[in-house]
C-alpha atoms as a PDB file:
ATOM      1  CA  UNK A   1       4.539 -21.122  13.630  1.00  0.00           C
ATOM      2  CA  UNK A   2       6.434 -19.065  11.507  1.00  0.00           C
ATOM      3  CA  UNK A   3      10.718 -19.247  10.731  1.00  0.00           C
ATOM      4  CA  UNK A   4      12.435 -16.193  10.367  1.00  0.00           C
ATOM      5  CA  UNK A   5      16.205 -17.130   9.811  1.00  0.00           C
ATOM      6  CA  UNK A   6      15.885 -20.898  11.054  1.00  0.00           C
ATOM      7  CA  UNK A   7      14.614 -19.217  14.519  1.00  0.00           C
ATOM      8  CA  UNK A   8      11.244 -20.125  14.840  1.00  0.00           C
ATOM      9  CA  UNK A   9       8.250 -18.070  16.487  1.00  0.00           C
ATOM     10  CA  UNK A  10       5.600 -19.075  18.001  1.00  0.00           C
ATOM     11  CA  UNK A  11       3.210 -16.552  16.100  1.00  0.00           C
ATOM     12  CA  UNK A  12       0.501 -18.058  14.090  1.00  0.00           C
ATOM     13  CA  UNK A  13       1.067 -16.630  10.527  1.00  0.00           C
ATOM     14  CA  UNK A  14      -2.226 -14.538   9.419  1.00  0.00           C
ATOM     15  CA  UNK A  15      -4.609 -15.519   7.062  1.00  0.00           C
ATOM     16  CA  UNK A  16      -5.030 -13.345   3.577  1.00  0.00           C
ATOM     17  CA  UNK A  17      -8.298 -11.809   4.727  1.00  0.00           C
ATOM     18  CA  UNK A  18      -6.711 -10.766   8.249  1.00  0.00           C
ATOM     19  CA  UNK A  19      -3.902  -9.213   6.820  1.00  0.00           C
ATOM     20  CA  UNK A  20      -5.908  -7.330   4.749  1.00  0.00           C
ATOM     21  CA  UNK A  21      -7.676  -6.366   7.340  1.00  0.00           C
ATOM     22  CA  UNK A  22      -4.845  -4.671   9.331  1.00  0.00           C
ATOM     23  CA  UNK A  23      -3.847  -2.813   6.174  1.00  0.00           C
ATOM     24  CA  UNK A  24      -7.517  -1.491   5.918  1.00  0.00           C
ATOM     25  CA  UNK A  25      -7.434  -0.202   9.097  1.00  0.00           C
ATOM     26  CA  UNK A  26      -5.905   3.545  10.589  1.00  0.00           C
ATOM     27  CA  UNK A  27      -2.682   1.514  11.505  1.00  0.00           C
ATOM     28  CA  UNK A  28      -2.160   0.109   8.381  1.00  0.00           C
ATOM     29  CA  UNK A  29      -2.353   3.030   6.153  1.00  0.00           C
ATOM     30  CA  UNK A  30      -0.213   4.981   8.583  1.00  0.00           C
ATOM     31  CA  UNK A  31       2.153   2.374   8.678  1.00  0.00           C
ATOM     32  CA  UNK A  32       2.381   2.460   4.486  1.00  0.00           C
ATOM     33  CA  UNK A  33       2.134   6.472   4.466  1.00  0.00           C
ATOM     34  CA  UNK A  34       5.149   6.407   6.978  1.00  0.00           C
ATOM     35  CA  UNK A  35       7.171   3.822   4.676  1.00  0.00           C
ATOM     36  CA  UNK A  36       6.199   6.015   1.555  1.00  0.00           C
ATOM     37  CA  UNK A  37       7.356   9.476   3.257  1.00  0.00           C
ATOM     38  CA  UNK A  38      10.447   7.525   4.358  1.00  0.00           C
ATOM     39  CA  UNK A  39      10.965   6.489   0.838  1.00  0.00           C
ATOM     40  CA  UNK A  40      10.234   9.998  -0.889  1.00  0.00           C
ATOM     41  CA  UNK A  41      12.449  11.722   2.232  1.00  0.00           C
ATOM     42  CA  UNK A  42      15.766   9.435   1.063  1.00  0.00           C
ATOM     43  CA  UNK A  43      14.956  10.214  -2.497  1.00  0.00           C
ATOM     44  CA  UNK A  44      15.099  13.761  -2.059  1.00  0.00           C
ATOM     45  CA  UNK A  45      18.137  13.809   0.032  1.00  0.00           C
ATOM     46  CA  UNK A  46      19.520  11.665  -2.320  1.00  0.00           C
ATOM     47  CA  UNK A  47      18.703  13.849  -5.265  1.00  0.00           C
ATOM     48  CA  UNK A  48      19.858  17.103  -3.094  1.00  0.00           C
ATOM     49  CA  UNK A  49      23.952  15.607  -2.692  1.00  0.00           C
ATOM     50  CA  UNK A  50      23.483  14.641   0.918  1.00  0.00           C
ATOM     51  CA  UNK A  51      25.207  11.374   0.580  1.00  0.00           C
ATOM     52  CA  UNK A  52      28.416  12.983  -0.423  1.00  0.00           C
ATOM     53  CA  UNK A  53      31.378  12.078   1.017  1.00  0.00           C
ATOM     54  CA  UNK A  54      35.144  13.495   1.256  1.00  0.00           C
ATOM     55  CA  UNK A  55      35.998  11.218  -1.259  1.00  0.00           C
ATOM     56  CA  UNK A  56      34.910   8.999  -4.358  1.00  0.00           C
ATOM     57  CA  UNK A  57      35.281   5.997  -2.787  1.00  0.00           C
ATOM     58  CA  UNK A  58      32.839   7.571   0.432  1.00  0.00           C
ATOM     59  CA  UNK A  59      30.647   8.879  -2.094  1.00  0.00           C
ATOM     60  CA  UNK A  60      29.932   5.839  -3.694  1.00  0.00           C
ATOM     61  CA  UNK A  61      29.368   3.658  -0.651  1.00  0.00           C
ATOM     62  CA  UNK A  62      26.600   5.867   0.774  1.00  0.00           C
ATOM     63  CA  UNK A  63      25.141   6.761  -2.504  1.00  0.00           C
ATOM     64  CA  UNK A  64      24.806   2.932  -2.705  1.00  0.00           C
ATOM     65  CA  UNK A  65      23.622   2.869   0.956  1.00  0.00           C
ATOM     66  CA  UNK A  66      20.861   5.139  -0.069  1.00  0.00           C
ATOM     67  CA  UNK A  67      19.842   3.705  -3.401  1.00  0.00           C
ATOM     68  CA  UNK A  68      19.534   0.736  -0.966  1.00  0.00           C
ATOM     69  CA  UNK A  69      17.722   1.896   1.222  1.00  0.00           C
ATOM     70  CA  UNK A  70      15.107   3.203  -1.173  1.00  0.00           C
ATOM     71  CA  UNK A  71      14.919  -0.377  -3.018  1.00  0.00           C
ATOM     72  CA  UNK A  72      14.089  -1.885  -0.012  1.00  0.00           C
ATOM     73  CA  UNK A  73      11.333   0.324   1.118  1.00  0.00           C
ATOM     74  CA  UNK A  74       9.994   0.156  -2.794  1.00  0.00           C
ATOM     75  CA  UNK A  75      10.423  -4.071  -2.278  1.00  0.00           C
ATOM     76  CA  UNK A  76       8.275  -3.710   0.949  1.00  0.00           C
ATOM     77  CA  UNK A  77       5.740  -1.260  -0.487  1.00  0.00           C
ATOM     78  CA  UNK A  78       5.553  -3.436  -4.129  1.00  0.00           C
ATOM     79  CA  UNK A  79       5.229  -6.886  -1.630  1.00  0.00           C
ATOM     80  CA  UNK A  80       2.508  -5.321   0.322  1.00  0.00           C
ATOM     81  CA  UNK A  81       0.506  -4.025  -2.533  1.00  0.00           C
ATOM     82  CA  UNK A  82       0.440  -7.651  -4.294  1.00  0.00           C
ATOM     83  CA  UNK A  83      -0.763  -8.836  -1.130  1.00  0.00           C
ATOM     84  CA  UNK A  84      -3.940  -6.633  -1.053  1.00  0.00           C
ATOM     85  CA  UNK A  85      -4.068  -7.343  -5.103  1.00  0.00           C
ATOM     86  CA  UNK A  86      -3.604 -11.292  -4.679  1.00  0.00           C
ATOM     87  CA  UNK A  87      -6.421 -11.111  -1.432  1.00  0.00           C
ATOM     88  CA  UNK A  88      -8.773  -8.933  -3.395  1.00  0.00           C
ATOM     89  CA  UNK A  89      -8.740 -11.234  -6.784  1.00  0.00           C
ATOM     90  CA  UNK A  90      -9.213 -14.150  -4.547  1.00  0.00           C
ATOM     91  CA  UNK A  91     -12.241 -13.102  -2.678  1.00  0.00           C
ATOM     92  CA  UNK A  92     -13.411 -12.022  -6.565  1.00  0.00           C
ATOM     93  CA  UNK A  93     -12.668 -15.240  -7.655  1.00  0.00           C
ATOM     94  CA  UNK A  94     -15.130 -17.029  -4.683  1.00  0.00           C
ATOM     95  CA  UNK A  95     -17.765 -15.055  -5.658  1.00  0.00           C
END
């Protein structure tokens, strides 16, 4: 059972080697090339002014938006790459 939020869900949460496992697979990588072209898509309409707004104040709310936005996909992308790290050095570590 896993809690998200204090709601729980009846979804069994997966083991190291089985979440490995989906990010081996075609969905997987898709899933983290899609999340990377997301991130490198914001960053480049970030870097080209598109988050300017009619005023400072506008500006710097969706520059922040975007810088946000970015962080989180980099948080997601860093948390899913220590996963596959932490999985791999464990198997290593049985052997």
């Amino acid at each position: 059972m896993v809690t998200i939020s204090n709601q729980p869900f009846d979804l069994e949460e997966p083991t190291p080697a089985e979440f490995r496992g989906w990010l081996d697979q075609k969905t997987g990588k898709y899933f983290i090339l899609w999340l990377k072209n997301e991130m490198l898509e914001l960053q480049g309409n970030w870097a080209n002014g598109d988050y300017t707004g009619n005023s400072t104040e506008e500006t710097i709310q969706l520059n922040s938006e975007a810088i946000g936005k970015i962080n989180q996909i980099a948080n997601i992308l860093l948390n899913l790459d220590e996963m596959k790290t932490d999985d791999e050095s464990s198997e290593d570590n049985e052997e």
